[in-house]
N, C-alpha and C. Protein backbone atom coordinates (compact mmCIF):
# COMPACT_ATOMS: atom_id res chain seq x y z
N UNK A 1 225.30 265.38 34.31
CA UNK A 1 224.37 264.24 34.24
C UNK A 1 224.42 263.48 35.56
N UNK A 2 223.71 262.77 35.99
CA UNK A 2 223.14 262.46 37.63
C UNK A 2 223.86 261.04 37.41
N UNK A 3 224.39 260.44 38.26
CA UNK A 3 224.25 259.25 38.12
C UNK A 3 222.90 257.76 38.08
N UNK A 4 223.34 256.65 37.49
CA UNK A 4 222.44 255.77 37.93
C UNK A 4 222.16 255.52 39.06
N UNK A 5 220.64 255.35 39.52
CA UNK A 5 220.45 255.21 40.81
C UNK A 5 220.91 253.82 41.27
N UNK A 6 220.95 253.27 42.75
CA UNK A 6 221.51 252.19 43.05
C UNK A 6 219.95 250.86 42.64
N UNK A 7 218.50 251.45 42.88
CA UNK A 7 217.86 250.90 42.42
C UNK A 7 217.51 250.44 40.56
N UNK A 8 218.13 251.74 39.61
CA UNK A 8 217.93 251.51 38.28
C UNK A 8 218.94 250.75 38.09
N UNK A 9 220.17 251.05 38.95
CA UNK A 9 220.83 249.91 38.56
C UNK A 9 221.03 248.53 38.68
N UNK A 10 220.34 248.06 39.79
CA UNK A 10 219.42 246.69 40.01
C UNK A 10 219.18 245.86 39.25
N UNK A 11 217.85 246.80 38.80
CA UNK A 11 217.06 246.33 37.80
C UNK A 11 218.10 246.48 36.21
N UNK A 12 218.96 247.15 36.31
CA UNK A 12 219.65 246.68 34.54
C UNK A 12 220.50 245.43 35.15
N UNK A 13 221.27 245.03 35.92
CA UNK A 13 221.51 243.95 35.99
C UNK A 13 220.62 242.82 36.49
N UNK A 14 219.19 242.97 36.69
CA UNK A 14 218.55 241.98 36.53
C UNK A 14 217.88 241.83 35.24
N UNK A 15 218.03 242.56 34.10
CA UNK A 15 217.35 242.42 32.92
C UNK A 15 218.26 241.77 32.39
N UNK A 16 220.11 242.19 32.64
CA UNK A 16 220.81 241.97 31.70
C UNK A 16 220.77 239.70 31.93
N UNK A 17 220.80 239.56 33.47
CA UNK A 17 220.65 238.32 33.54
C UNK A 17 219.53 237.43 33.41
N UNK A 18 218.31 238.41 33.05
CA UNK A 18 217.51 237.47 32.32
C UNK A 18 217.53 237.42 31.52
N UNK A 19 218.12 238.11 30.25
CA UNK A 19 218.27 237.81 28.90
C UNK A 19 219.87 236.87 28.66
N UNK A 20 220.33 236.52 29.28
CA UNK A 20 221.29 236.13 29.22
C UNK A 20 221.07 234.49 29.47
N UNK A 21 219.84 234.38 30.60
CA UNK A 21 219.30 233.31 31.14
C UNK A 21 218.11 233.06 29.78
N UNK A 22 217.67 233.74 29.13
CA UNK A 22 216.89 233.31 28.10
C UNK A 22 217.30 232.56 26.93
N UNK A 23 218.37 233.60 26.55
CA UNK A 23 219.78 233.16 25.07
C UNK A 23 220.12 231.82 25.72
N UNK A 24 220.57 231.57 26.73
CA UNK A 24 220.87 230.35 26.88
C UNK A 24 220.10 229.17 27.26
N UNK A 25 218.89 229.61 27.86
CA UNK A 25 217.98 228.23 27.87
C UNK A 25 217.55 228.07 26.53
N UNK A 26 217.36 228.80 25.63
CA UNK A 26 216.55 228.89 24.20
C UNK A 26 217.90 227.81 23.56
N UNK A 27 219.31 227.78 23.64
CA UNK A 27 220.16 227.31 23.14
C UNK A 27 219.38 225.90 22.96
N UNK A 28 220.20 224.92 21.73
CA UNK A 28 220.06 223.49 21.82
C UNK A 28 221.15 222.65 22.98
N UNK A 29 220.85 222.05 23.35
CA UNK A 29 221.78 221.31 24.55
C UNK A 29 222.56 220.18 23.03
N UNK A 30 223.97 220.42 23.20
CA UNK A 30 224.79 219.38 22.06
C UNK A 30 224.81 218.22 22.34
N UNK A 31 225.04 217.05 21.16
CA UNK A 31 224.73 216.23 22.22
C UNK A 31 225.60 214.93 20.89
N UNK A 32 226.96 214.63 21.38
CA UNK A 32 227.23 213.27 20.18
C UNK A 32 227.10 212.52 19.39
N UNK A 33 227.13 211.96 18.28
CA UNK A 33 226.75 211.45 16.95
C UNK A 33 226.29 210.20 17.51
N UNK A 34 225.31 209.52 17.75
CA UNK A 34 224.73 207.95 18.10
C UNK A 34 223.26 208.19 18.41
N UNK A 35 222.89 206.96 17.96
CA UNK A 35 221.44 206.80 18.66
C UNK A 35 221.53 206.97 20.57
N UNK A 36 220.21 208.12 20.44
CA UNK A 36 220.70 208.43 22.19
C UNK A 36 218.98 207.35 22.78
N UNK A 37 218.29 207.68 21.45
CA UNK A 37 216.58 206.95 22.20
C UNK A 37 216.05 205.82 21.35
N UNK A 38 216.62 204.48 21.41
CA UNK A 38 216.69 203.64 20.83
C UNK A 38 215.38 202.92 20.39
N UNK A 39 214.43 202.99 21.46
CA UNK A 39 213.57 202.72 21.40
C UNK A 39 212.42 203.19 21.17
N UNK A 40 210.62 202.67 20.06
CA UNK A 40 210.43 203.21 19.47
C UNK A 40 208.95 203.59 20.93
N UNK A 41 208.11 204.29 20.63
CA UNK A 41 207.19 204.61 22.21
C UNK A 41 206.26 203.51 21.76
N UNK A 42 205.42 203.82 23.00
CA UNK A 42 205.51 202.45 23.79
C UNK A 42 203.71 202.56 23.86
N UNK A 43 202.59 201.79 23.16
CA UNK A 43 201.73 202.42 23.32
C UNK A 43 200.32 201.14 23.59
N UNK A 44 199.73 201.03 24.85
CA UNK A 44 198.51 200.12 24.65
C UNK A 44 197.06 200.37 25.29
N UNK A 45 196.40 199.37 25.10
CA UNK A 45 194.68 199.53 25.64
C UNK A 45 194.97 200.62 27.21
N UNK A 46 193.73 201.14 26.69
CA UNK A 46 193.73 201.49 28.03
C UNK A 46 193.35 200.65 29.08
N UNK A 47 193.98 200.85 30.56
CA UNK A 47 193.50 199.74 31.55
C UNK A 47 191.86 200.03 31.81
N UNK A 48 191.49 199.09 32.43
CA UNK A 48 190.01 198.92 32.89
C UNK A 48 189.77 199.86 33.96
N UNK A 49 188.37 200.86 33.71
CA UNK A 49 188.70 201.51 34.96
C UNK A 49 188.87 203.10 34.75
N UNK A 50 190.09 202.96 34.09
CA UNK A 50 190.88 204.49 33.76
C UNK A 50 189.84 206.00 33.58
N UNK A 51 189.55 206.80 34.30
CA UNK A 51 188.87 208.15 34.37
C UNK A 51 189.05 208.96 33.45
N UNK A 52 187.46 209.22 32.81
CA UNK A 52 187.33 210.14 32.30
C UNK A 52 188.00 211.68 33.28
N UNK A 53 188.50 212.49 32.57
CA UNK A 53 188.71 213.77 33.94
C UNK A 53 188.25 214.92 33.18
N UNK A 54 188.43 216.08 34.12
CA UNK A 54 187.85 217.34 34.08
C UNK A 54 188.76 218.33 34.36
N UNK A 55 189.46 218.98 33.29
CA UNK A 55 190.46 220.01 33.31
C UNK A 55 190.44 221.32 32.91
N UNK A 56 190.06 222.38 33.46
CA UNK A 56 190.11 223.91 32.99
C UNK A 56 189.29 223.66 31.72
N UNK A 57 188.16 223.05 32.49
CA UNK A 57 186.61 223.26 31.34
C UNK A 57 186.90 222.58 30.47
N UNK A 58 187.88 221.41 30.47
CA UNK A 58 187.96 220.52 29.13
C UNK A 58 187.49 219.34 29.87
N UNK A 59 186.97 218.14 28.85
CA UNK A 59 186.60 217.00 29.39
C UNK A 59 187.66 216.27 28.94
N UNK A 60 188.31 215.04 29.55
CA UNK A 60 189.31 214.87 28.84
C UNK A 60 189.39 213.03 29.03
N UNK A 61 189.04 212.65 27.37
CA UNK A 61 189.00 211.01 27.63
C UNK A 61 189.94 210.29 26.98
N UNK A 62 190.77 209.30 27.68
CA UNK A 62 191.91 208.66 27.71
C UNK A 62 192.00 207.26 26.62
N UNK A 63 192.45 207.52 25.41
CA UNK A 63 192.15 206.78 24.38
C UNK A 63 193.32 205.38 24.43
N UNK A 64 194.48 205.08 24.85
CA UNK A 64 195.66 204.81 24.85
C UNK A 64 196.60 205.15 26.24
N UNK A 65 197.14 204.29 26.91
CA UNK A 65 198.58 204.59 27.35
C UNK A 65 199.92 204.72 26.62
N UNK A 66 200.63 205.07 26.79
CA UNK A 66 201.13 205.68 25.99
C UNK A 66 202.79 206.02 27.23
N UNK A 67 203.81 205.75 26.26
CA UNK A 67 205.27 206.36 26.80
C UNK A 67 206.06 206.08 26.12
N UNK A 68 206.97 207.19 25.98
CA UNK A 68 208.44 207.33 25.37
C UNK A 68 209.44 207.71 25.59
N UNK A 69 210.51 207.25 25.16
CA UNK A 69 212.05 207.92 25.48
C UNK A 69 212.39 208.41 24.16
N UNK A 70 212.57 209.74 24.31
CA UNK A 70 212.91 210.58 23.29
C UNK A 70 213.89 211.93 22.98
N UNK A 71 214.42 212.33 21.97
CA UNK A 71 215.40 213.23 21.79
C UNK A 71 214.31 214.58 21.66
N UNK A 72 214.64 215.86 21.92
CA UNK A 72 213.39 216.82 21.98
C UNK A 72 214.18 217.18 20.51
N UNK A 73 213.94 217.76 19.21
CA UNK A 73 213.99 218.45 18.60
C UNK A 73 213.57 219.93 18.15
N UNK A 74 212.66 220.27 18.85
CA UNK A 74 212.18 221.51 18.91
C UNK A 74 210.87 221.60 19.76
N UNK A 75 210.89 223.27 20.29
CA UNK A 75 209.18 223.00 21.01
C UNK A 75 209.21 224.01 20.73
N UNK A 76 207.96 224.65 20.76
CA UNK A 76 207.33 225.66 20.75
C UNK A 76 205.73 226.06 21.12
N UNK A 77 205.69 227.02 22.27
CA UNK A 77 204.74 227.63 23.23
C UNK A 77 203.68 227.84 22.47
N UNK A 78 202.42 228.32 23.10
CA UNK A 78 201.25 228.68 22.42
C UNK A 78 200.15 228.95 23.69
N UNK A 79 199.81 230.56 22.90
CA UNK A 79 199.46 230.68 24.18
C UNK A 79 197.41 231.63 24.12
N UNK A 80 197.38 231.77 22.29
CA UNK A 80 196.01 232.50 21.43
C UNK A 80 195.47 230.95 21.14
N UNK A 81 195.91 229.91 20.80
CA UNK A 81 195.18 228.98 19.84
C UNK A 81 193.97 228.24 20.67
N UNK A 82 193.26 227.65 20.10
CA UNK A 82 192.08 227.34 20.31
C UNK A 82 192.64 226.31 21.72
N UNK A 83 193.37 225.56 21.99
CA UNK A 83 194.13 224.44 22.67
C UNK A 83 195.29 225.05 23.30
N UNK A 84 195.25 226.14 23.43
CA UNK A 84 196.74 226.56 24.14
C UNK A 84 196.22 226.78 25.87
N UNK A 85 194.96 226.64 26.07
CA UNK A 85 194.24 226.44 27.76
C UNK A 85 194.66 225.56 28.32
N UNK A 86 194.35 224.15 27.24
CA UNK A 86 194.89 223.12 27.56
C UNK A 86 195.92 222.13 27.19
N UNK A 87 196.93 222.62 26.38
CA UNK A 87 198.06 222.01 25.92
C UNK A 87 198.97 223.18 25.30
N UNK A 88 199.61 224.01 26.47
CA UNK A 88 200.10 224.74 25.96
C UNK A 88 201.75 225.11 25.12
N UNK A 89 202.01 223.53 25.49
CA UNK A 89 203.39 223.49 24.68
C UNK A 89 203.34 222.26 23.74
N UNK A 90 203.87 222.44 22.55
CA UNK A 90 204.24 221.57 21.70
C UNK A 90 206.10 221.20 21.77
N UNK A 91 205.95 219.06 21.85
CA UNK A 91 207.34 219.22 21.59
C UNK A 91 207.48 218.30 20.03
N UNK A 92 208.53 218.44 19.40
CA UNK A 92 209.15 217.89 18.18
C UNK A 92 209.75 216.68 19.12
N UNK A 93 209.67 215.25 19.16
CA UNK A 93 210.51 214.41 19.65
C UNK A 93 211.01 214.07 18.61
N UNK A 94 212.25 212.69 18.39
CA UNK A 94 212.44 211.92 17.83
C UNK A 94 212.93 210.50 18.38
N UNK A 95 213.02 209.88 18.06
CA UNK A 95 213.94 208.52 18.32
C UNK A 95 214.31 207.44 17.11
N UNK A 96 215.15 206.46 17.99
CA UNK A 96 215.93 205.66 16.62
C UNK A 96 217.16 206.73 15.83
N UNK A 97 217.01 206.54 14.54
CA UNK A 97 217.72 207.58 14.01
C UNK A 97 217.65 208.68 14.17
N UNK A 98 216.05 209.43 14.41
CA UNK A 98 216.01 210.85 14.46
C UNK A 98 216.82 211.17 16.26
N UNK A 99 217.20 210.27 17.07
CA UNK A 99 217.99 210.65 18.10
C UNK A 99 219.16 210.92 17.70
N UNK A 100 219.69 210.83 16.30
CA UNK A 100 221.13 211.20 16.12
C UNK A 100 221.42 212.34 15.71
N UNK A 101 222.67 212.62 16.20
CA UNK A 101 223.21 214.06 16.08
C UNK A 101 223.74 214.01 14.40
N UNK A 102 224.53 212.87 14.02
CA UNK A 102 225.06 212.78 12.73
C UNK A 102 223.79 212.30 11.73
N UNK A 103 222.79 212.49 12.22
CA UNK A 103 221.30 212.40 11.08
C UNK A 103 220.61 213.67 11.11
N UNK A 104 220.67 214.31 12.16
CA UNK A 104 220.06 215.48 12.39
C UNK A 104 221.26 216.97 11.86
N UNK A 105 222.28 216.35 12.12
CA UNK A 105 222.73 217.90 11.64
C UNK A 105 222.46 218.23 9.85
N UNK A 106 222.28 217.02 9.11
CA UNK A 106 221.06 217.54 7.90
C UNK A 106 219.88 218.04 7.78
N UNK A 107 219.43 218.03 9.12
CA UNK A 107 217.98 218.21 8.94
C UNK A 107 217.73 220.08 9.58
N UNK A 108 216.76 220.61 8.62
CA UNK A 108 216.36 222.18 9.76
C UNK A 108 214.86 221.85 9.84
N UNK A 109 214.60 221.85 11.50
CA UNK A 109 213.69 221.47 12.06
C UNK A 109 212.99 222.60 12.61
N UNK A 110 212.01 222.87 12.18
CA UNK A 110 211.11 224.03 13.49
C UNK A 110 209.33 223.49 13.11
N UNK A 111 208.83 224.62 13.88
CA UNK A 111 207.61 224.26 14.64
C UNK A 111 206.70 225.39 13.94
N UNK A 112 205.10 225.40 14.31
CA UNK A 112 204.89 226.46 13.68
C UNK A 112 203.15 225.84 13.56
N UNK A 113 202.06 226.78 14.04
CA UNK A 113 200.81 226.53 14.00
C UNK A 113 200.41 224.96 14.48
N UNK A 114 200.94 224.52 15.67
CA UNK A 114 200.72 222.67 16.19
C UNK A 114 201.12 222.06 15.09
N UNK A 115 202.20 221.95 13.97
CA UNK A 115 202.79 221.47 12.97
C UNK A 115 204.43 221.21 13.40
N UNK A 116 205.05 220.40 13.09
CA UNK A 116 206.62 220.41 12.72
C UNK A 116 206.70 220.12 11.15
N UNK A 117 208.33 220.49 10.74
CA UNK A 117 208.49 220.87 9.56
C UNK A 117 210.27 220.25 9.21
N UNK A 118 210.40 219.74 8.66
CA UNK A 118 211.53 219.49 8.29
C UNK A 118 212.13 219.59 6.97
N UNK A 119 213.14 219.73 6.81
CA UNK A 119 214.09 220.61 5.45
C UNK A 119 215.40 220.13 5.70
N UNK A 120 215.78 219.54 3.83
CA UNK A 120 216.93 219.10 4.35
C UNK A 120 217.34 219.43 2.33
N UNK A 121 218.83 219.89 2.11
CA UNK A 121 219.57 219.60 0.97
C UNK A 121 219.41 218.60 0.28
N UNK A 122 220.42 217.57 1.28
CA UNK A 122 220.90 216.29 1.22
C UNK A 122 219.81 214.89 2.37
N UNK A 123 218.79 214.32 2.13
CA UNK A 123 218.28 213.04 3.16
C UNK A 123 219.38 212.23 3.44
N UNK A 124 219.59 212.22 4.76
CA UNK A 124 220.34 211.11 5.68
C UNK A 124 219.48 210.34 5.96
N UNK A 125 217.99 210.28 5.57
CA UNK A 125 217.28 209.10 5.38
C UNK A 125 216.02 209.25 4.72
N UNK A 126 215.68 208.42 5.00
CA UNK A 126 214.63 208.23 3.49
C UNK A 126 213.35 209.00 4.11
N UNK A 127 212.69 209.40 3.52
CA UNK A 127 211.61 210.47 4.25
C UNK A 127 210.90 209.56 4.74
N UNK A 128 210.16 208.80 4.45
CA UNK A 128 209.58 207.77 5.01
C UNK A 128 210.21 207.73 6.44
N UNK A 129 211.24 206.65 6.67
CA UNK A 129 211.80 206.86 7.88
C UNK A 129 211.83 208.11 9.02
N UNK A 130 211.97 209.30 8.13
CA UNK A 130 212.26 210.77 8.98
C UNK A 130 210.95 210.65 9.78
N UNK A 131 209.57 210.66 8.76
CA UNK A 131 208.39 210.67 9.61
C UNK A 131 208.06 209.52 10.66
N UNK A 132 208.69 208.24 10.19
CA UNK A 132 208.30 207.12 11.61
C UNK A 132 208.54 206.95 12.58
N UNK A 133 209.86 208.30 12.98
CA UNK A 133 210.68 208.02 13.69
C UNK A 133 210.82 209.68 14.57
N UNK A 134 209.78 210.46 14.27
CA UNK A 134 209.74 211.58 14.91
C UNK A 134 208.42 212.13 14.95
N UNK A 135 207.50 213.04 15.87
CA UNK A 135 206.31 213.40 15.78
C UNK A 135 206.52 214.17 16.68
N UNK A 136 205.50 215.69 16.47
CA UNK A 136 204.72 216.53 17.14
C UNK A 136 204.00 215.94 17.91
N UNK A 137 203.97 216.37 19.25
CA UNK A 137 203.25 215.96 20.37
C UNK A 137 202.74 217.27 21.20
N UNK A 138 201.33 216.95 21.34
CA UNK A 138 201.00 218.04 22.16
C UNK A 138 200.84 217.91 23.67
N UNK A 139 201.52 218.50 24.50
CA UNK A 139 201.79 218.15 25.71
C UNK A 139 200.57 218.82 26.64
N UNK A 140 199.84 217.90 27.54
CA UNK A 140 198.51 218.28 28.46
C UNK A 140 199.48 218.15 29.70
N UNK A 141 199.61 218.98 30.61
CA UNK A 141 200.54 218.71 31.56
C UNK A 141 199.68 218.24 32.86
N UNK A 142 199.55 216.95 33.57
CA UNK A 142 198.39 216.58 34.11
C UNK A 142 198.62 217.30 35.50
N UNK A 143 199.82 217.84 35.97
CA UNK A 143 200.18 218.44 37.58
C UNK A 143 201.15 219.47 37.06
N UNK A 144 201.12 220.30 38.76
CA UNK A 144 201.90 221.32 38.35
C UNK A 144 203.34 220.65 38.68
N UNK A 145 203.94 219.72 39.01
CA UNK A 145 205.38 219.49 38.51
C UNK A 145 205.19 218.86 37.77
N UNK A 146 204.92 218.37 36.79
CA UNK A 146 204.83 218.11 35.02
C UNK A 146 205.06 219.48 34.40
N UNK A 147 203.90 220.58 34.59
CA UNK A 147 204.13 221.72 33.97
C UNK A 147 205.17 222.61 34.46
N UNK A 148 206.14 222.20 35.22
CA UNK A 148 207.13 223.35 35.69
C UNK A 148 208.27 222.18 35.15
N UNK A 149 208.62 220.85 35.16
CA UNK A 149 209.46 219.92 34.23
C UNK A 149 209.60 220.78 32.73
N UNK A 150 207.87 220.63 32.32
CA UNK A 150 207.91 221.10 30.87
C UNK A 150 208.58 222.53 30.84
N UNK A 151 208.02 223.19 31.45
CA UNK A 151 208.75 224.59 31.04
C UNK A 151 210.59 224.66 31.43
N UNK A 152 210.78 223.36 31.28
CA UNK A 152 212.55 223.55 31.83
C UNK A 152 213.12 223.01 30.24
N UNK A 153 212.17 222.19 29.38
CA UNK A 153 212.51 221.54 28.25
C UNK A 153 213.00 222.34 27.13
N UNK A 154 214.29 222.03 26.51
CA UNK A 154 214.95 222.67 25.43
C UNK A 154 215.50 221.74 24.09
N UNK A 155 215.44 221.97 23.02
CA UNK A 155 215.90 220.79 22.06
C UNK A 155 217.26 220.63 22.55
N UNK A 156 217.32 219.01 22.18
CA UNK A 156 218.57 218.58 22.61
C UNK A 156 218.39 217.87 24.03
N UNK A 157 217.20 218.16 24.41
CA UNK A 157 217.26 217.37 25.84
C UNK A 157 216.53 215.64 25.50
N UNK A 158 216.94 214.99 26.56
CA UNK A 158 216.79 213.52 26.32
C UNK A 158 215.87 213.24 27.34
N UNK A 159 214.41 212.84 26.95
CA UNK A 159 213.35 213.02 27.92
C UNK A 159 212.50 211.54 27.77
N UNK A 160 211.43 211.61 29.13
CA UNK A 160 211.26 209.96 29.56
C UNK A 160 210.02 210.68 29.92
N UNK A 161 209.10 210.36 29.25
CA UNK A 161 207.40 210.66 29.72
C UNK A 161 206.28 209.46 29.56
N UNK A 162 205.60 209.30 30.23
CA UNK A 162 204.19 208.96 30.19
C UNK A 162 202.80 209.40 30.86
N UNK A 163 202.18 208.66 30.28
CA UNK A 163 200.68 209.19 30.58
C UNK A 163 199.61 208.22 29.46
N UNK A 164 198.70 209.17 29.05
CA UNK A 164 198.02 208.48 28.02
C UNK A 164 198.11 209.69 26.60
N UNK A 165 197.53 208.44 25.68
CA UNK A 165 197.03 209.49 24.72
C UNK A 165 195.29 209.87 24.50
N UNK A 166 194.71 211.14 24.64
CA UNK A 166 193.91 211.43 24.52
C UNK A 166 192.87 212.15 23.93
N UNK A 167 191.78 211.92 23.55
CA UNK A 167 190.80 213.06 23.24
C UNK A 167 189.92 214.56 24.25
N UNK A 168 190.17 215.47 23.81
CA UNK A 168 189.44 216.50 24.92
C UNK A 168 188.49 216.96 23.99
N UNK A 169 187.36 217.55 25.15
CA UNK A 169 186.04 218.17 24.15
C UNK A 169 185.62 219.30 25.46
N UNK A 170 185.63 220.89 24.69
CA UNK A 170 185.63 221.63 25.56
C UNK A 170 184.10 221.92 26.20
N UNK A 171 183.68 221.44 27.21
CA UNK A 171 182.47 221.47 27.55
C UNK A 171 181.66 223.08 27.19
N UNK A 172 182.00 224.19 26.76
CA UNK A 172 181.25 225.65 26.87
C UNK A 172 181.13 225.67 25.33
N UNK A 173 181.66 224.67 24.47
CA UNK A 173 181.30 224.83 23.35
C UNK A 173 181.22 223.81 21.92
N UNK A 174 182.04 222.13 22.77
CA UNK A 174 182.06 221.19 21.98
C UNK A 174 183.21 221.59 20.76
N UNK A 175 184.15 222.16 20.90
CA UNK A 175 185.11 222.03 20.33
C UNK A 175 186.16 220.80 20.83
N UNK A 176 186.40 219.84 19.33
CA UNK A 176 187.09 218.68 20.28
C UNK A 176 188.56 218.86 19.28
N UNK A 177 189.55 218.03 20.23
CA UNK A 177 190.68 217.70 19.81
C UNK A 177 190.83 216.23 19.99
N UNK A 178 191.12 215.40 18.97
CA UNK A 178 191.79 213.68 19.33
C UNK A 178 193.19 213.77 18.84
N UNK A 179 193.66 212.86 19.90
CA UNK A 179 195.06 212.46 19.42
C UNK A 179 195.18 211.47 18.24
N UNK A 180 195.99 211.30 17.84
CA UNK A 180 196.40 210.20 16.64
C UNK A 180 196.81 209.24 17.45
N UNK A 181 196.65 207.67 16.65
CA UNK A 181 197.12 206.23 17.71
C UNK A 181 198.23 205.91 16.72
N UNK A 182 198.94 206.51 15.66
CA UNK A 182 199.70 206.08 14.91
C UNK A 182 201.08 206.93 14.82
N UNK A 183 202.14 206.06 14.40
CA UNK A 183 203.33 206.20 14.59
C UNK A 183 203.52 207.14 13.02
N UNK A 184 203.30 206.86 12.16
CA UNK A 184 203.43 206.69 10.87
C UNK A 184 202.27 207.36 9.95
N UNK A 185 201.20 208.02 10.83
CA UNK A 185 200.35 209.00 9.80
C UNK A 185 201.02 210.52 9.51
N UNK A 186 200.43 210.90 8.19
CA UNK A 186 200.92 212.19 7.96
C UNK A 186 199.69 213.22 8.25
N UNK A 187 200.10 214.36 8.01
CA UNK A 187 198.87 215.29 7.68
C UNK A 187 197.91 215.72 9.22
N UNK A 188 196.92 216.13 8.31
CA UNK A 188 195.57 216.43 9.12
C UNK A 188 195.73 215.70 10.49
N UNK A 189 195.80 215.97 11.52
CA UNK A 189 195.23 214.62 12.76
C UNK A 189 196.25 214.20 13.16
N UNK A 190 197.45 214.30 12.90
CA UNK A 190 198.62 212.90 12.64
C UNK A 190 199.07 213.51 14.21
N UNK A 191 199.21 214.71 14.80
CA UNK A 191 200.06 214.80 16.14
C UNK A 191 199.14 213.80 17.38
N UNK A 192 200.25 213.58 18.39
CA UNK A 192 199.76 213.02 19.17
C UNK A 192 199.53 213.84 20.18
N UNK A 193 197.99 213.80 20.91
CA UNK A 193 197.30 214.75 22.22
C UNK A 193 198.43 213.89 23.30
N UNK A 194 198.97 214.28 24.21
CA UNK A 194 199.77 213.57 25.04
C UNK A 194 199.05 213.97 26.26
N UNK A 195 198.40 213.67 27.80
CA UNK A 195 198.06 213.73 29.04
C UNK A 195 199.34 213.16 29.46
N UNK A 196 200.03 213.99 30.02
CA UNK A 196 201.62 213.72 30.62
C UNK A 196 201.25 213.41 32.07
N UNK A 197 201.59 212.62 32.78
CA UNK A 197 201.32 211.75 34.10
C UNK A 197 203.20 211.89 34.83
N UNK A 198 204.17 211.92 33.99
CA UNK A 198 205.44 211.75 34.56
C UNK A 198 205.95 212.31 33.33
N UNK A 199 206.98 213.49 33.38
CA UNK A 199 208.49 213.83 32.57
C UNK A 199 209.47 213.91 33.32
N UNK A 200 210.44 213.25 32.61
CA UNK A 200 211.92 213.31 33.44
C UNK A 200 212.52 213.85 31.83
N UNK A 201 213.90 215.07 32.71
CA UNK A 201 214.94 215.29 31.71
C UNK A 201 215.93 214.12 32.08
N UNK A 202 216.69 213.72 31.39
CA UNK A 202 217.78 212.91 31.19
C UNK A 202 219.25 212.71 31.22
């Protein structure tokens, strides 16, 4: 039998370290029992002025400013859906309680069709609370270092964004998306469209 070539063997140690680099960015970053994002986001009129814009054939109008400091709980990519042109990552934030590690290790959190989902045995808080204090956000990344920030984001990370919240309407066919202005709706509508202007990890 021949040996591996010096080039096949290259390439298996560059596969083996991208999967190795995958398993571990996919990991949750751990993170101590306390409120880490105390505060709840931060949301008002839009200023006077503020531009309608024009993004990869979306029109995109700015309903709200909008910012938060938040715990990531889950994200998940999208890349077929009607909105994955223009908001191609969803994150799970939380804050207040849902920033805690000793509230969250009751909870199993994932993602799934622009939805989050939560499941728990035992409530470490009252459902009510779970929902006021965490939301699906759909992330519009307004530059390409916003969208290369976002693609570094993993649950467990402690993140600082603004921008606005917005409505888009795809000019080739009038398909629209609006964001929600509420902390506290369920259901249908309830995620927030996010136009990200600044993310910092933490």
């Amino acid at each position: 039998m021949r040996g591996i070539s010096l080039r096949n063997a290259l390439l298996l140690v560059a596969a083996v370290i991208a999967v190795g680099w995958w398993f571990d960015g996919s990991r949750a970053v751990p993170r101590a029992p306390g409120v880490l994002a105390p505060t709840e986001p931060r949301q008002d009129s839009v200023p006077a002025g503020t531009p309608v814009r024009e993004k990869d054939g979306f029109t995109i109008t700015p309903l709200a400013s909008f910012a938060l400091d938040a715990r990531v709980l889950s994200r998940e990519d999208y890349s077929f859906d009607a909105g994955a042109a223009i908001s191609p990552t969803d994150l799970a934030l939380g804050w207040g309680p849902m920033s805690d590690s000793s509230v969250l290790a009751h909870l199993r959190i994932s993602q799934g069709n622009r939805w989050w989902y939560w499941r728990a045995d035992e409530l470490p808080l009252d459902s009510g609370e779970i929902q006021a204090s965490a939301a699906n956000m759909h992330m519009i990344p307004a530059n390409a270092a916003v969208a290369s920030a976002l693609g570094r984001v993993r649950a467990g990370d402690l993140v600082a964004l603004r921008g606005q919240l917005v409505e888009v309407v795809r000019k080739d066919n009038g398909w629209r998306w609006k964001s929600s202005l509420s902390r506290t709706d369920t259901g249908n509508g309830a995620c927030e469209l996010v136009w990200v202007e600044d993310l910092r990890v933490r």
